[in-house]
N, C-alpha and C. Protein backbone atom coordinates (compact mmCIF):
# COMPACT_ATOMS: atom_id res chain seq x y z
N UNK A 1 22.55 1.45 12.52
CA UNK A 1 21.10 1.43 12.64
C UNK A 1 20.76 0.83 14.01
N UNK A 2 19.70 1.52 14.48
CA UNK A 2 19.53 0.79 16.35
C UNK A 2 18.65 0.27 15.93
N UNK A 3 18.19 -0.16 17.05
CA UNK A 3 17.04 -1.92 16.99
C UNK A 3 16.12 -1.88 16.64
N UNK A 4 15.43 -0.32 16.73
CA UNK A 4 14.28 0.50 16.61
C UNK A 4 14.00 0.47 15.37
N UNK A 5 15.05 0.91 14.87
CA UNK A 5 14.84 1.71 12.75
C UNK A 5 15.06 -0.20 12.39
N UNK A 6 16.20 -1.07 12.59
CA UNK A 6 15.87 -2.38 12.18
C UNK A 6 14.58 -3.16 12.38
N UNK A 7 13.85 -3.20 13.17
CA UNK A 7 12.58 -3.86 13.47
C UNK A 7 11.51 -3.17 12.45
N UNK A 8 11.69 -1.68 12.94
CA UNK A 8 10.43 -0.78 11.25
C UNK A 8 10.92 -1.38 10.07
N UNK A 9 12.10 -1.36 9.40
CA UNK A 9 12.68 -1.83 8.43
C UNK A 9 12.43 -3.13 7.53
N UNK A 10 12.45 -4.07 8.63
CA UNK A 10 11.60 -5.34 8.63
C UNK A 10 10.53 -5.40 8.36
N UNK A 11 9.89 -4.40 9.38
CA UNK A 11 7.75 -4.43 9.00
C UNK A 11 8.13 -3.89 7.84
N UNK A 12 8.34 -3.05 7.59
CA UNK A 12 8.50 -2.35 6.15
C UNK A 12 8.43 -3.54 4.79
N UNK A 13 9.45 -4.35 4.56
CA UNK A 13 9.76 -5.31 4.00
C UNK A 13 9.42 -6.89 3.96
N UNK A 14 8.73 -6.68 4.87
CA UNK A 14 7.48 -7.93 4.89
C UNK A 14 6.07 -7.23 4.82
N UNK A 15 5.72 -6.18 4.97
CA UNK A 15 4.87 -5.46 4.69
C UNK A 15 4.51 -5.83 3.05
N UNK A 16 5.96 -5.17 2.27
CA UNK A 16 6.09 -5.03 0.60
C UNK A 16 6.02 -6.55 0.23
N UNK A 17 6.99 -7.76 1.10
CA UNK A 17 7.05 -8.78 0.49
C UNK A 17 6.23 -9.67 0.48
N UNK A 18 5.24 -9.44 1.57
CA UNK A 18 3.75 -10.38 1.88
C UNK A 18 2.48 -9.54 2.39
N UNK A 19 2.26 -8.76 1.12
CA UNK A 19 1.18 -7.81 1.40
C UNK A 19 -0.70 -8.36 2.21
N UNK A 20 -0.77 -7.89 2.77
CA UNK A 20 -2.44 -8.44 3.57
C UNK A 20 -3.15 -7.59 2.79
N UNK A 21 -4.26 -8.04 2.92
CA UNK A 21 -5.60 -7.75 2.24
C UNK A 21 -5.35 -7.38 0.35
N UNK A 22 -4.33 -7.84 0.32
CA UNK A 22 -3.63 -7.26 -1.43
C UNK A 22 -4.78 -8.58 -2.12
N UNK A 23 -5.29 -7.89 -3.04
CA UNK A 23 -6.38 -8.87 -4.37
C UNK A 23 -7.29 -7.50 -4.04
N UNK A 24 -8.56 -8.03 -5.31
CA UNK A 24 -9.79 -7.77 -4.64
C UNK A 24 -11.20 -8.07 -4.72
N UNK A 25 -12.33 -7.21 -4.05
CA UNK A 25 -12.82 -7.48 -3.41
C UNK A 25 -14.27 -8.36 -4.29
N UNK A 26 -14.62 -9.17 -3.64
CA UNK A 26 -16.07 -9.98 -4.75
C UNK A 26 -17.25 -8.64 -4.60
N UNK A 27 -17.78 -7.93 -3.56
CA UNK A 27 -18.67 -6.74 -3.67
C UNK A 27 -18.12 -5.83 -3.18
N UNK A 28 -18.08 -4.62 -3.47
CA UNK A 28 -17.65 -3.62 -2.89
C UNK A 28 -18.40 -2.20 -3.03
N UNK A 29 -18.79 -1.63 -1.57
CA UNK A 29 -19.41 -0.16 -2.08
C UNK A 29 -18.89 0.98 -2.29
N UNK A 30 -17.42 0.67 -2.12
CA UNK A 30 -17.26 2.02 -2.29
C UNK A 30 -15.58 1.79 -3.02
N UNK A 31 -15.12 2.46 -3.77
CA UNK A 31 -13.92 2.23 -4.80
C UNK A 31 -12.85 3.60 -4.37
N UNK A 32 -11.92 3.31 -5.16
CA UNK A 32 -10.94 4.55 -5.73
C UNK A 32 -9.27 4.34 -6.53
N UNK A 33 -8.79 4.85 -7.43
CA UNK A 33 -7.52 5.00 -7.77
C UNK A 33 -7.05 5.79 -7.64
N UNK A 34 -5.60 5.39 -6.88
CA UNK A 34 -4.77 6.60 -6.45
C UNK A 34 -3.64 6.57 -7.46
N UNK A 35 -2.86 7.19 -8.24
CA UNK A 35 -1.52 7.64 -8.79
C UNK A 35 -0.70 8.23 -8.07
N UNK A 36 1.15 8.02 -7.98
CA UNK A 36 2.04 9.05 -7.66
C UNK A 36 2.98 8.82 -8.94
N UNK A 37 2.71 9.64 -9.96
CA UNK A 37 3.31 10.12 -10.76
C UNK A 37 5.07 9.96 -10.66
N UNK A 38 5.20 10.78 -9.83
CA UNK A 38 6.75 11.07 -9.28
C UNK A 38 7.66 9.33 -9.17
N UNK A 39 6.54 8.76 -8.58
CA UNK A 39 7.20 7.41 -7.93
C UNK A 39 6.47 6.00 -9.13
N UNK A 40 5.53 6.30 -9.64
CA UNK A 40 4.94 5.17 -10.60
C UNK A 40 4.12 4.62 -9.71
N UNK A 41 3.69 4.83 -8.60
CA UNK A 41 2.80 3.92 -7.61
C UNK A 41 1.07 4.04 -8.15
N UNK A 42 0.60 2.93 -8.33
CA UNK A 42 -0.79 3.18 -8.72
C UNK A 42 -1.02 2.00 -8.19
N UNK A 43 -2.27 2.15 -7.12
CA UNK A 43 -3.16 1.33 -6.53
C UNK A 43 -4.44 1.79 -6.64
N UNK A 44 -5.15 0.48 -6.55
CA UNK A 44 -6.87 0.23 -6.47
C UNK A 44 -7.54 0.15 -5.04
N UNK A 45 -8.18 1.13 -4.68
CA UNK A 45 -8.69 0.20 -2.72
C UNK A 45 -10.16 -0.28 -3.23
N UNK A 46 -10.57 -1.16 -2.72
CA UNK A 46 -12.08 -1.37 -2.40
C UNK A 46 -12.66 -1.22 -1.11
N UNK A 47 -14.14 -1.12 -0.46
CA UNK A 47 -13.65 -1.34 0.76
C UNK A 47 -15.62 -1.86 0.58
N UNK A 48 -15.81 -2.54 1.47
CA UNK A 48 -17.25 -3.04 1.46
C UNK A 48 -17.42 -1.94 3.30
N UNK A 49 -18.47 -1.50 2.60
CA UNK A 49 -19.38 -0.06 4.24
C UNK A 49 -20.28 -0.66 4.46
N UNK A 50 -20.41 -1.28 5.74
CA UNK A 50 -21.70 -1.85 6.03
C UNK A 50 -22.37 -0.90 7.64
N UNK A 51 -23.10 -0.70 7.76
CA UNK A 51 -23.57 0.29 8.96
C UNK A 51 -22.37 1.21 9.71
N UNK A 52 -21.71 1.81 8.39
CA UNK A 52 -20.70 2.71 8.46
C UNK A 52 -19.65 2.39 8.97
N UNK A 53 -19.06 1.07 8.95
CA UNK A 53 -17.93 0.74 9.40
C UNK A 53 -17.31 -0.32 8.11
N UNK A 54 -16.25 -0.30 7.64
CA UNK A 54 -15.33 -0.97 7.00
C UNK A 54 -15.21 -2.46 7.65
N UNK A 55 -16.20 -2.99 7.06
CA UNK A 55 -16.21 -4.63 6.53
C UNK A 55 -15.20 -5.51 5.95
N UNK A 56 -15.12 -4.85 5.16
CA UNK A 56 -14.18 -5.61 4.16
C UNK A 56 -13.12 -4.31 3.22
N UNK A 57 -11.34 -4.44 3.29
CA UNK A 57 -10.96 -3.78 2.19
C UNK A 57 -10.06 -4.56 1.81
N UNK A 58 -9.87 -4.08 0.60
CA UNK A 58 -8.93 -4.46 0.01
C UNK A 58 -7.82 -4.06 -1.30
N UNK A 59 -6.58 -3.82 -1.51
CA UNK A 59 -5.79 -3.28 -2.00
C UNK A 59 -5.00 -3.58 -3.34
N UNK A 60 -5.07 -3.66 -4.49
CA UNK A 60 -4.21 -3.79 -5.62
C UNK A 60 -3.61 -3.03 -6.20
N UNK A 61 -2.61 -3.00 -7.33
CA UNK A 61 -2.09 -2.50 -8.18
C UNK A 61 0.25 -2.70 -7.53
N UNK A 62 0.22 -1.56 -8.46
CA UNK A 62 1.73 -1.35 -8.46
C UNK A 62 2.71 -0.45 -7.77
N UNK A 63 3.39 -1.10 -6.82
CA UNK A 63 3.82 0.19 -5.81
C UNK A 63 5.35 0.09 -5.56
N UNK A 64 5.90 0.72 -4.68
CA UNK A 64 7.53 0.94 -4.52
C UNK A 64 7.17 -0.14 -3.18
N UNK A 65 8.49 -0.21 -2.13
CA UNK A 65 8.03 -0.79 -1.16
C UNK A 65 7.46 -0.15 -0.06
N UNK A 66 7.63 1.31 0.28
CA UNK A 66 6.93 1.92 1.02
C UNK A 66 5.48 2.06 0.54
N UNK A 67 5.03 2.38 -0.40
CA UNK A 67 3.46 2.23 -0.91
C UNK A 67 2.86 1.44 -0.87
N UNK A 68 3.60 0.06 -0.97
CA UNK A 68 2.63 -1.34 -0.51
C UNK A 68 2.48 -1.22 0.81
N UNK A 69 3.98 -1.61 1.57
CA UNK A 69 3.78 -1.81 2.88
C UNK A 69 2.85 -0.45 3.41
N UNK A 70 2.97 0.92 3.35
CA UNK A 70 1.38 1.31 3.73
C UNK A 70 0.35 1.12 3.73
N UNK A 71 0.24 0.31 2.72
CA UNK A 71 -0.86 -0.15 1.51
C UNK A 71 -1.77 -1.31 2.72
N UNK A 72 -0.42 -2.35 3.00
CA UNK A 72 -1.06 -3.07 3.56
C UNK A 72 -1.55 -3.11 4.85
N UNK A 73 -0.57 -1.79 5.69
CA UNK A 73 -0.44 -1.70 7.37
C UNK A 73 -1.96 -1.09 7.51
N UNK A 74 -1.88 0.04 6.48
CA UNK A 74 -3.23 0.56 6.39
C UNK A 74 -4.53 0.06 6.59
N UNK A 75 -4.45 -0.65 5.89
CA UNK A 75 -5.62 -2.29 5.63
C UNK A 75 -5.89 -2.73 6.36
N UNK A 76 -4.69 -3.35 7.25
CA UNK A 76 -5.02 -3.95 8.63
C UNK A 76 -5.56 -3.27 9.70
N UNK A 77 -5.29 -1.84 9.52
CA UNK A 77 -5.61 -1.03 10.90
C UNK A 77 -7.61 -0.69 10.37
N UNK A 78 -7.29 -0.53 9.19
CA UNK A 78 -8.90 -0.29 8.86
C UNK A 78 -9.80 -1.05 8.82
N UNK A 79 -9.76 -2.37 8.92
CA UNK A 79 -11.14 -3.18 9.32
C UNK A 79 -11.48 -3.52 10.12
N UNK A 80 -12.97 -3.07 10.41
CA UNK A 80 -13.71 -3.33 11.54
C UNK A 80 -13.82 -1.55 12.49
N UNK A 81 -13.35 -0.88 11.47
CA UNK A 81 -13.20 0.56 11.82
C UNK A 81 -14.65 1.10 11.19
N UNK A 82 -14.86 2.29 11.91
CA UNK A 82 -16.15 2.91 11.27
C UNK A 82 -15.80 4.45 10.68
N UNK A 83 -15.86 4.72 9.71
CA UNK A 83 -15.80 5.58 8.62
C UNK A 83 -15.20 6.69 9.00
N UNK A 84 -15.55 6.95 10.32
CA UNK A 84 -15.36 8.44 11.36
C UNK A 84 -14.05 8.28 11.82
N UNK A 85 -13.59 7.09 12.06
CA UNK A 85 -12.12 6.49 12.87
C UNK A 85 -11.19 6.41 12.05
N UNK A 86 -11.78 5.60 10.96
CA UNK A 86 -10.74 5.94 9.50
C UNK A 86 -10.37 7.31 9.18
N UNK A 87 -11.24 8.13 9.23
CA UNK A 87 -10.80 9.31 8.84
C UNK A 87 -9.98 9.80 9.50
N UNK A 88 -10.35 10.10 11.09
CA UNK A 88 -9.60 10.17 12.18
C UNK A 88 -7.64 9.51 12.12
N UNK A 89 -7.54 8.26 11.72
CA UNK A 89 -6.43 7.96 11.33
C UNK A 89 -6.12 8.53 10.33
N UNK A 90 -6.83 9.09 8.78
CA UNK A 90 -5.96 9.84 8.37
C UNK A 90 -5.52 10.92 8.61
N UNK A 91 -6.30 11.82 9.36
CA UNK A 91 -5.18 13.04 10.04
C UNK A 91 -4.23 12.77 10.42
N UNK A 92 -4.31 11.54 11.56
CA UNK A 92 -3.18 11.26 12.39
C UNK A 92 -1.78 10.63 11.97
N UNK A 93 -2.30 10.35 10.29
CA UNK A 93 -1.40 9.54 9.44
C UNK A 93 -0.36 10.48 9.03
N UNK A 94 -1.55 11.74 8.42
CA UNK A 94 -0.80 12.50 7.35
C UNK A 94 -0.17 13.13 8.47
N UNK A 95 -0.44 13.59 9.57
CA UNK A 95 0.52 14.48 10.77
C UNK A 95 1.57 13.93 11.05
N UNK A 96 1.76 12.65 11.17
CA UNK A 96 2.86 11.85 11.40
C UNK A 96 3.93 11.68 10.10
N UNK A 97 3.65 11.36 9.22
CA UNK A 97 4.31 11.35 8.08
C UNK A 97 4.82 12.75 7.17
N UNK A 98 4.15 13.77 7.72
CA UNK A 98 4.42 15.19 7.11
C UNK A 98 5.36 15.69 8.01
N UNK A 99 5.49 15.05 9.29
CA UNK A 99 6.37 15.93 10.54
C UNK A 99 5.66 16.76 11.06
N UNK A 100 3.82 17.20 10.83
CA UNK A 100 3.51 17.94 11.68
C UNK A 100 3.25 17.43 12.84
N UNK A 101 3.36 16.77 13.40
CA UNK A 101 2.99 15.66 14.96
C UNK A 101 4.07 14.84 15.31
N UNK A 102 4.29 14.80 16.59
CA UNK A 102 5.43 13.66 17.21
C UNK A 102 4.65 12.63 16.90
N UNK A 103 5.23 11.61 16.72
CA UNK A 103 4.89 10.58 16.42
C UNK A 103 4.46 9.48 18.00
N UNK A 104 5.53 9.77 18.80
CA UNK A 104 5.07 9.13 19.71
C UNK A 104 3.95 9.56 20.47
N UNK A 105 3.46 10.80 20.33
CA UNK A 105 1.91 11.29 20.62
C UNK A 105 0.67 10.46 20.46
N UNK A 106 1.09 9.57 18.98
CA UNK A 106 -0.22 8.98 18.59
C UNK A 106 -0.01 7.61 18.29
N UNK A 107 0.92 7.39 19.19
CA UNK A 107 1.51 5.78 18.62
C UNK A 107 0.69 4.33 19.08
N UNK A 108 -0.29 5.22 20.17
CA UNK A 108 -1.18 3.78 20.23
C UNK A 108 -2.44 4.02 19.37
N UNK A 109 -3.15 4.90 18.67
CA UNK A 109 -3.56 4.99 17.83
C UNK A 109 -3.07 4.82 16.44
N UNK A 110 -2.10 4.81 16.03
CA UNK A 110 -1.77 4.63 14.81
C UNK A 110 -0.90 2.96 14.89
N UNK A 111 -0.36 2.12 16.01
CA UNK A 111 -0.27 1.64 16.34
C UNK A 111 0.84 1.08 15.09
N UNK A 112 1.37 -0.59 14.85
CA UNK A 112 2.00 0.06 13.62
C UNK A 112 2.77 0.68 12.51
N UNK A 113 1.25 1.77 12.30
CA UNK A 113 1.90 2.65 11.31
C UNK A 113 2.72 3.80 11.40
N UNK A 114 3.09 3.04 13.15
CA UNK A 114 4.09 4.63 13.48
C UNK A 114 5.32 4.39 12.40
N UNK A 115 5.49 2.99 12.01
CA UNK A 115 6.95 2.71 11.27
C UNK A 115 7.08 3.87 10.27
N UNK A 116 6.42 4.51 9.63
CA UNK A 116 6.64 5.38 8.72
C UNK A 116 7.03 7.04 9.28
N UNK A 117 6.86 7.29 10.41
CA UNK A 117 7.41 8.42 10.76
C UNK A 117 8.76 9.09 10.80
N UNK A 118 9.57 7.98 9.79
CA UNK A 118 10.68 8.24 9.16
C UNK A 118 10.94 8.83 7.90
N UNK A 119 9.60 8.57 7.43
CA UNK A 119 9.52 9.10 5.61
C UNK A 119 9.41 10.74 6.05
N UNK A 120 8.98 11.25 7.03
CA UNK A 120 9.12 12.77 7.04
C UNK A 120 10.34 13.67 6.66
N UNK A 121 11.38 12.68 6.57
CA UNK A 121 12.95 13.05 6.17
C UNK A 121 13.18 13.09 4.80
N UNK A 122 12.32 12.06 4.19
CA UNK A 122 12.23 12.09 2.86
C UNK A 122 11.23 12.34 2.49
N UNK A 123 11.23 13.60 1.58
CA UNK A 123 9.57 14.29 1.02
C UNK A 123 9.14 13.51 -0.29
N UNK A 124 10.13 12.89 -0.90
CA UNK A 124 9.88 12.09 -1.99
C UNK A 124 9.06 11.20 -1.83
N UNK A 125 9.08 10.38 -0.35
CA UNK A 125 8.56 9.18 0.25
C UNK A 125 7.54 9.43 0.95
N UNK A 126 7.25 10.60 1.33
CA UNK A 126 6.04 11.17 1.92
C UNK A 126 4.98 10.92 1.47
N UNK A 127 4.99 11.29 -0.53
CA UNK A 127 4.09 10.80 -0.86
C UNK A 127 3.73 9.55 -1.06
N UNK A 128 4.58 8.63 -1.16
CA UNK A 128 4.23 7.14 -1.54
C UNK A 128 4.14 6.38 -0.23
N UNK A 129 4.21 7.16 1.11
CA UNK A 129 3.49 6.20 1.75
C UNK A 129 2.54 6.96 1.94
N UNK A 130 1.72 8.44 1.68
CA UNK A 130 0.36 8.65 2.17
C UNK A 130 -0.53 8.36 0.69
N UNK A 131 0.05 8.05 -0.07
CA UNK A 131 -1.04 7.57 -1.39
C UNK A 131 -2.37 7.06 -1.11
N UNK A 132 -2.03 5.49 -0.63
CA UNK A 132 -3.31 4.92 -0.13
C UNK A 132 -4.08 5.07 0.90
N UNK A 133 -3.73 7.02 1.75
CA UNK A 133 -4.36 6.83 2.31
C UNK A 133 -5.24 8.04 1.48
N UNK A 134 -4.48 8.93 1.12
CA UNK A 134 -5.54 10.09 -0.03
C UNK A 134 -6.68 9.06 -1.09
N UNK A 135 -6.29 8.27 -1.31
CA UNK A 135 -6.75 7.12 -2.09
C UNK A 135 -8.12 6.67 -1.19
N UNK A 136 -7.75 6.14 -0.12
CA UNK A 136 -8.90 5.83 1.11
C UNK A 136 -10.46 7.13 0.73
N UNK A 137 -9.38 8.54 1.13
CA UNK A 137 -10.26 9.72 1.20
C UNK A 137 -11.60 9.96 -0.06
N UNK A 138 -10.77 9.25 -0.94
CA UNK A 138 -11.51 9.51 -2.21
C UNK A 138 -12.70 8.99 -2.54
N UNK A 139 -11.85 7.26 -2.05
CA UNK A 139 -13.36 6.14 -1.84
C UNK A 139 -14.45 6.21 -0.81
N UNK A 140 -13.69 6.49 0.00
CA UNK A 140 -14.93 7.53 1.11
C UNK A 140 -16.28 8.05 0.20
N UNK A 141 -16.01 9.27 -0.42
CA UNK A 141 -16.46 10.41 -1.10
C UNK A 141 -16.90 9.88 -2.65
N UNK A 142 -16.55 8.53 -3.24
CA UNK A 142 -16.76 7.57 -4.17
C UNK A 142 -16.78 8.77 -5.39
N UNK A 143 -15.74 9.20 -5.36
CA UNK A 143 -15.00 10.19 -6.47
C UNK A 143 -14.57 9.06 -7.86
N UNK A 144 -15.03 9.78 -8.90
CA UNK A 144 -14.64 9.20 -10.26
C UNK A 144 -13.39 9.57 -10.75
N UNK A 145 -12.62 10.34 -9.79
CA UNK A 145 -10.87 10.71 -10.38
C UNK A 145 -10.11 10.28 -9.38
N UNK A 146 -9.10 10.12 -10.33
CA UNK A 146 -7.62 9.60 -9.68
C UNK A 146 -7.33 10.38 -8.20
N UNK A 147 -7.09 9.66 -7.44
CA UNK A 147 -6.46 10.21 -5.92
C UNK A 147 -5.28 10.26 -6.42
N UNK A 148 -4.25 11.67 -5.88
CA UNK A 148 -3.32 12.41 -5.95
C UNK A 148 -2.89 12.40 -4.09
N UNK A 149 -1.48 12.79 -4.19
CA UNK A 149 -1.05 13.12 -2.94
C UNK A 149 -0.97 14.53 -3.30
N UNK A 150 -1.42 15.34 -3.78
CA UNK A 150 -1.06 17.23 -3.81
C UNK A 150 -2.03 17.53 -3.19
C-alpha cells in the first residue's frame, strides 16, 4: 500500500471511529432516511436551511465504515454551503465514486472526499458511500420515503 491509499485509509477510519456532526439536530427544516439494504446501512440527516444555505447538519443511525466516514466527510464539507453547491457536490460526488470522472479533476472541490474514489472498484461500496449523499437529495426535496442508492 503507498502513502497515498494509507493516509485515505486512516481518514477513512477515523472518519467511522470519531464521526463529526453524528447526533441530532434540536430544529431542523428539512429531514430524510436513507437505507442500503445490500449493506444494512440506515442513516437519518437533518439539516437546518436558513437563506438557502446549510446552517446546521447533522447525521445518525447505523452504518459500515465507509457509510459513516462519508457520512461524516460529507457533513463537514456541507456547512455553511448553499443548497445549489451542495447539490453541485453531489454530482461531483456521485462522478467520482461511480468512475465517471477522474478524480483528480475535482479534487479541490470535493476536497477530502476525494478519499473515496477508490470505492469505484468496488460496486458493492459504491453504494454505501453515496447513501448519505442520495439521502442529502431527498432532504433537499423533504420526501416522505426512504432514500435508496438505485
Amino acid at each position: 500500500m503507498n502513502e497515498l491509499q494509507e493516509l485515505y485509509q486512516q481518514l477513512i477510519l477515523d472518519h467511522n471511529a470519531n464521526p463529526r456532526h453524528y447526533g441530532r439536530l434540536a430544529e431542523c427544516t428539512h429531514s430524510a432516511e436513507g437505507h442500503n439494504p445490500l449493506c444494512g446501512d440506515q442513516i437519518f440527516l437533518e439539516l437546518k436551511i436558513e437563506d438557502s444555505c446549510v446552517s446546521q447538519v447533522a447525521f445518525s443511525g447505523e452504518g459500515c465504515a465507509i457509510c459513516k466516514a462519508s457520512s461524516s466527510l460529507m457533513t463537514e464539507r456541507l456547512a455553511g454551503k448553499s443548497v445549489s453547491e451542495c447539490k453541485e457536490l453531489f454530482t461531483l460526488f456521485h462522478a467520482l465514486a461511480t468512475g465517471e470522472e477522474d478524480a483528480a479533476q475535482d479534487s479541490a472541490a470535493l476536497g477530502k472526499l476525494v478519499v473515496f474514489s477508490g470505492v469505484r472498484e468496488f460496486p458493492m461500496r459504491v453504494k454505501c458511500a453515496t447513501l448519505c449523499w442520495h439521502t442529502l437529495m431527498a432532504a433537499f426535496e423533504n420526501k416522505n420515503e426512504v432514500a435508496v442508492t438505485e
